[in-house]
N, C-alpha and C. Protein backbone atom coordinates (compact mmCIF):
# COMPACT_ATOMS: atom_id res chain seq x y z
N UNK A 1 0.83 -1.17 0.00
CA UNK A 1 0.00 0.00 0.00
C UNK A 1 0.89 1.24 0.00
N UNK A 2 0.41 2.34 -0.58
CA UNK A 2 1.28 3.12 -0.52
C UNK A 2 1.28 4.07 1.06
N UNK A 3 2.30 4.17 0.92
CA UNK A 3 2.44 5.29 2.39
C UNK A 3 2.00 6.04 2.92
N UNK A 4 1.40 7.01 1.82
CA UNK A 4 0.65 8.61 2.04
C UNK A 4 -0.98 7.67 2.44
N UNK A 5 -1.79 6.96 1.95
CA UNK A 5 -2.81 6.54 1.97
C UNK A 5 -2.59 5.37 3.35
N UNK A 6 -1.62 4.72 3.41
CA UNK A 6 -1.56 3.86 4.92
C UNK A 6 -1.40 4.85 5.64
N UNK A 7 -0.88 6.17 5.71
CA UNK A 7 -0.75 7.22 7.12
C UNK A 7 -2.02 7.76 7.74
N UNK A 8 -3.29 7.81 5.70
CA UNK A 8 -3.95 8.43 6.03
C UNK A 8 -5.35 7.45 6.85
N UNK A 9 -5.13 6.35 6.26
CA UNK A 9 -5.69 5.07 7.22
C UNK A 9 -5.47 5.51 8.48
N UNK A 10 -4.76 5.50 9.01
CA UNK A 10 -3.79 5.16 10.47
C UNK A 10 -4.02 6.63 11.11
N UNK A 11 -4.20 7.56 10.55
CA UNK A 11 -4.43 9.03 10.88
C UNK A 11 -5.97 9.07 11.06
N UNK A 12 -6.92 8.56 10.39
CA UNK A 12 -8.62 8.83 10.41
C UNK A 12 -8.58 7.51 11.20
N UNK A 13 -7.90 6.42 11.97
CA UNK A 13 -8.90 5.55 12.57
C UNK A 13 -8.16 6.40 14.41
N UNK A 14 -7.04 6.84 14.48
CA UNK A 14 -6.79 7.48 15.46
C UNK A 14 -8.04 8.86 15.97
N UNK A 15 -8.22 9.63 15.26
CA UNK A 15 -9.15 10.57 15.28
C UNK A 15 -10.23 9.73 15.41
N UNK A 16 -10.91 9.01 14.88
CA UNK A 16 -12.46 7.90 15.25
C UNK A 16 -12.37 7.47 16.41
N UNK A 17 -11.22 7.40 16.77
CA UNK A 17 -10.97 6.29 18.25
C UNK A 17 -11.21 7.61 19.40
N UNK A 18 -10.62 9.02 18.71
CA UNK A 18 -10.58 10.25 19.79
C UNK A 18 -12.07 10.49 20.08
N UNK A 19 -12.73 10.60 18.82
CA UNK A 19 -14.31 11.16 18.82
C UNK A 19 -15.27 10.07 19.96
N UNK A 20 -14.89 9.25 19.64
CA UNK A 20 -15.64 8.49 20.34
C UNK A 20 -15.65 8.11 21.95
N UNK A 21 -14.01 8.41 22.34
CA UNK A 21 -13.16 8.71 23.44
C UNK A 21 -14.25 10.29 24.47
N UNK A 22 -14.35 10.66 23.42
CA UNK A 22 -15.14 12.58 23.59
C UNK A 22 -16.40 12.04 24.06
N UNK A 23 -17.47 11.33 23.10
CA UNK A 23 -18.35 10.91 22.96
C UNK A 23 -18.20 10.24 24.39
N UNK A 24 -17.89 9.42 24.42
CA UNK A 24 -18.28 8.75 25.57
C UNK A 24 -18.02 9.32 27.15
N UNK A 25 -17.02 10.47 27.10
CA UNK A 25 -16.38 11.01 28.02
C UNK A 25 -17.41 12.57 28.85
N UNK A 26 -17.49 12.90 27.68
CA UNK A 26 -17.81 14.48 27.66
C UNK A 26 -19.22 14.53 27.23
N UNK A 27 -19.92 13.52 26.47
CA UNK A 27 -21.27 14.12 25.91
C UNK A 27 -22.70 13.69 26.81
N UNK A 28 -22.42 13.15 28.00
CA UNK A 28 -23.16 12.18 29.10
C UNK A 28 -23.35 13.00 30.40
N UNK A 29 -22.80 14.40 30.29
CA UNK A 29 -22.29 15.15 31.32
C UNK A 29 -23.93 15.90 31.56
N UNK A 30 -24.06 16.27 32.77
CA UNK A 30 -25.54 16.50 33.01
C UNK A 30 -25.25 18.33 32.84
N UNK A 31 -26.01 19.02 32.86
CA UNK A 31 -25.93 20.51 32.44
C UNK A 31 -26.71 21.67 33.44
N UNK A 32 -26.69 22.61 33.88
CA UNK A 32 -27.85 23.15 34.40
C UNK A 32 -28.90 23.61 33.08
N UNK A 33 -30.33 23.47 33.12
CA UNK A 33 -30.89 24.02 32.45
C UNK A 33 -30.83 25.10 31.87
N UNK A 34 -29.91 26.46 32.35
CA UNK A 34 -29.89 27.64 31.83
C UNK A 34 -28.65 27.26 30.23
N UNK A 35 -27.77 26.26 30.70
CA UNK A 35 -26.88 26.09 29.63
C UNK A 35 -27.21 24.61 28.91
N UNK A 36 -28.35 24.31 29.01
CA UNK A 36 -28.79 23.32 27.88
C UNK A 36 -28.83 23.93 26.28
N UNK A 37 -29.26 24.71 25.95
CA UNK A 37 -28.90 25.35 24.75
C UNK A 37 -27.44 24.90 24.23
N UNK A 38 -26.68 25.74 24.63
CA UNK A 38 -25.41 25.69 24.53
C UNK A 38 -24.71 24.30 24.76
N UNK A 39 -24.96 23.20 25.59
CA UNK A 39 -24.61 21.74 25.47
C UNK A 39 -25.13 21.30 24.12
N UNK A 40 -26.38 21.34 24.27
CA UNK A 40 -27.44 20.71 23.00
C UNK A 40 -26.46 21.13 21.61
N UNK A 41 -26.18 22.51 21.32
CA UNK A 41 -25.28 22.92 19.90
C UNK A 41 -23.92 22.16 20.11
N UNK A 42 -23.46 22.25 21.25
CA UNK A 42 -21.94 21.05 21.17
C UNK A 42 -21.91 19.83 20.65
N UNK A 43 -22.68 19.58 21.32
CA UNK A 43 -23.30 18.26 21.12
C UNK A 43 -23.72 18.31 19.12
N UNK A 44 -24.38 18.94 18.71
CA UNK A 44 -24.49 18.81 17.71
C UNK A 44 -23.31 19.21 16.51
N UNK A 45 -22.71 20.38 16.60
CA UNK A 45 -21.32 20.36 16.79
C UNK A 45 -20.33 19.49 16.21
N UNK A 46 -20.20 18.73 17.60
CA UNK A 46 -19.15 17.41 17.74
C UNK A 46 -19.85 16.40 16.69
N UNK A 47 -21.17 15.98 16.78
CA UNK A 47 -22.12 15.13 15.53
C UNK A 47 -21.57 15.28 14.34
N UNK A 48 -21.77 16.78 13.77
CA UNK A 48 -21.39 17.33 12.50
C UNK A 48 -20.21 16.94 12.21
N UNK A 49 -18.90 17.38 13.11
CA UNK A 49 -17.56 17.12 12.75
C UNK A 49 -17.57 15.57 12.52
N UNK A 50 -17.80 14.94 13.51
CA UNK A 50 -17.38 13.09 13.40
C UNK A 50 -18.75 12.58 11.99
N UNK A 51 -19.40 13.51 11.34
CA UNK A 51 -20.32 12.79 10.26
C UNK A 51 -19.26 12.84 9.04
N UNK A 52 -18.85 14.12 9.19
CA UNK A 52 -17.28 14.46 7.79
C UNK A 52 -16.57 13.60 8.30
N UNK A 53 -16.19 13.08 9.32
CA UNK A 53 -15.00 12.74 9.92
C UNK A 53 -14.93 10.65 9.12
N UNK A 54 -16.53 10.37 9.01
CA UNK A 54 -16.97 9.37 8.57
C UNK A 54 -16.95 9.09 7.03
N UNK A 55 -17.42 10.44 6.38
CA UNK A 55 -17.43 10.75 5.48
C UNK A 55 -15.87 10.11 4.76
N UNK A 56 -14.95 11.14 5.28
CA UNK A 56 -13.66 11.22 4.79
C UNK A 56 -12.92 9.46 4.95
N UNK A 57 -13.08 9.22 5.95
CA UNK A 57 -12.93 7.41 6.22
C UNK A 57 -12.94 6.66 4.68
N UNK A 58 -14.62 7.13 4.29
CA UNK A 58 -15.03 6.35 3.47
C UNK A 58 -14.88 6.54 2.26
N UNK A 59 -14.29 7.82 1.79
CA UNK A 59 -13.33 8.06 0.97
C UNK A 59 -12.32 7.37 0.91
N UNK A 60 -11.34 7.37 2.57
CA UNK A 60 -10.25 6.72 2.09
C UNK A 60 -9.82 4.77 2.22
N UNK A 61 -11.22 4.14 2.20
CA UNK A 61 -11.75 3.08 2.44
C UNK A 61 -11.35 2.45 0.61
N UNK A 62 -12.66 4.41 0.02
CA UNK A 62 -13.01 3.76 -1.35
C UNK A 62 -11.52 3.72 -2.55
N UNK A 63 -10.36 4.78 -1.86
CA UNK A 63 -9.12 4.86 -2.69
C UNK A 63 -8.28 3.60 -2.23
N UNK A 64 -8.57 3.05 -1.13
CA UNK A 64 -7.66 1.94 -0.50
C UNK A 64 -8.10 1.03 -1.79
N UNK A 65 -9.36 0.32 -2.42
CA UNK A 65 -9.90 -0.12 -3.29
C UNK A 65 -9.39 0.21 -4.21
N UNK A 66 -9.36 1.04 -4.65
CA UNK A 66 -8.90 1.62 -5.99
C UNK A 66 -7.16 1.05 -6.47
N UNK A 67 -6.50 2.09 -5.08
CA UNK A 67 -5.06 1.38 -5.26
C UNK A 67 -5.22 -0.28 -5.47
N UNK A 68 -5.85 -0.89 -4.91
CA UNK A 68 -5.66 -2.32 -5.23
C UNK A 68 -5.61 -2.98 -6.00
N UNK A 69 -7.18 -2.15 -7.27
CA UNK A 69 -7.11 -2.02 -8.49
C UNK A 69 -5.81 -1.54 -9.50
N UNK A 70 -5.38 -0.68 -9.12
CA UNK A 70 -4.08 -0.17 -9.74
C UNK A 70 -2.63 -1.12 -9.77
N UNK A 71 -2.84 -1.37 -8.55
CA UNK A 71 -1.85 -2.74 -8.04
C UNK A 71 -1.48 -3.60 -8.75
N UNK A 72 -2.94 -4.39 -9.27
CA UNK A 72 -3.24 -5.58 -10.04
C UNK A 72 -2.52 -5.51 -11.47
N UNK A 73 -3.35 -4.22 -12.01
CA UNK A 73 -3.09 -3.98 -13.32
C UNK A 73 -1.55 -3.93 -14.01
N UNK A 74 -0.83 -2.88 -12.57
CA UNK A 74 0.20 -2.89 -12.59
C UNK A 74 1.37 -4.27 -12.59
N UNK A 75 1.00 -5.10 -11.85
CA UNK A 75 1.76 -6.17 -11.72
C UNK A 75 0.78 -7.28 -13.11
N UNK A 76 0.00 -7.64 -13.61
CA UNK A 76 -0.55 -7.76 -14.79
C UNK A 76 0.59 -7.30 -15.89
N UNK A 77 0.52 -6.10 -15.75
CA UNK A 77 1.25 -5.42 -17.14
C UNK A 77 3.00 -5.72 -16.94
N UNK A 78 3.60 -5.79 -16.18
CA UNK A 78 4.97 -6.57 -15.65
C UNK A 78 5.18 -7.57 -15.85
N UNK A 79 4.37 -8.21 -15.54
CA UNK A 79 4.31 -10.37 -16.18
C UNK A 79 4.09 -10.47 -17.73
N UNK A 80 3.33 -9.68 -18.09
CA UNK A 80 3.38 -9.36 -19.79
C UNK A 80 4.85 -9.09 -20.24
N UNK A 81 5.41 -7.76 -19.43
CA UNK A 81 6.45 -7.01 -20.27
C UNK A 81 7.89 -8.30 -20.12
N UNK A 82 7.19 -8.92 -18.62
CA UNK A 82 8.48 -9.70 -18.87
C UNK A 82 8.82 -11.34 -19.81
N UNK A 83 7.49 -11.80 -20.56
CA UNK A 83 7.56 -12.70 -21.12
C UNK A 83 8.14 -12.34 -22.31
């Protein structure tokens, strides 16, 4: 696999592991009613970021695929050049 795309693996499952770290840490926390507003938008917030955050994963899920494809072809076209 190439490097830049294994870092970026290894970089978005670290951040998933943080969000959820947050999530479970910070979003369970009880509030006084005057600052429920203001929890409630964090809270939604933090949602928004980790939905891109999912998003982008699955981007680099769908190029991990791709390279593999490229891979193939590549080593395909090498066994040709070398007969």
């Amino acid at each position: 696999m190439n490097k830049n795309l294994e870092k970026a693996v290894f970089d978005i499952e670290k951040v998933d592991a943080l969000m959820y770290a947050i999530e479970s840490s910070f979003l369970d926390i009880e509030v006084m009613p005057e600052e429920r507003e203001k929890a409630d938008r964090a809270a939604f917030a933090f949602y928004a970021l980790w939905d891109s955050i999912k998003i982008v994963a699955s981007d680099i899920d769908r190029l991990e695929g791709d390279e593999k494809v490229v891979d193939a072809i590549y080593a395909v076209n090498d066994v040709s050049r070398s007969k």
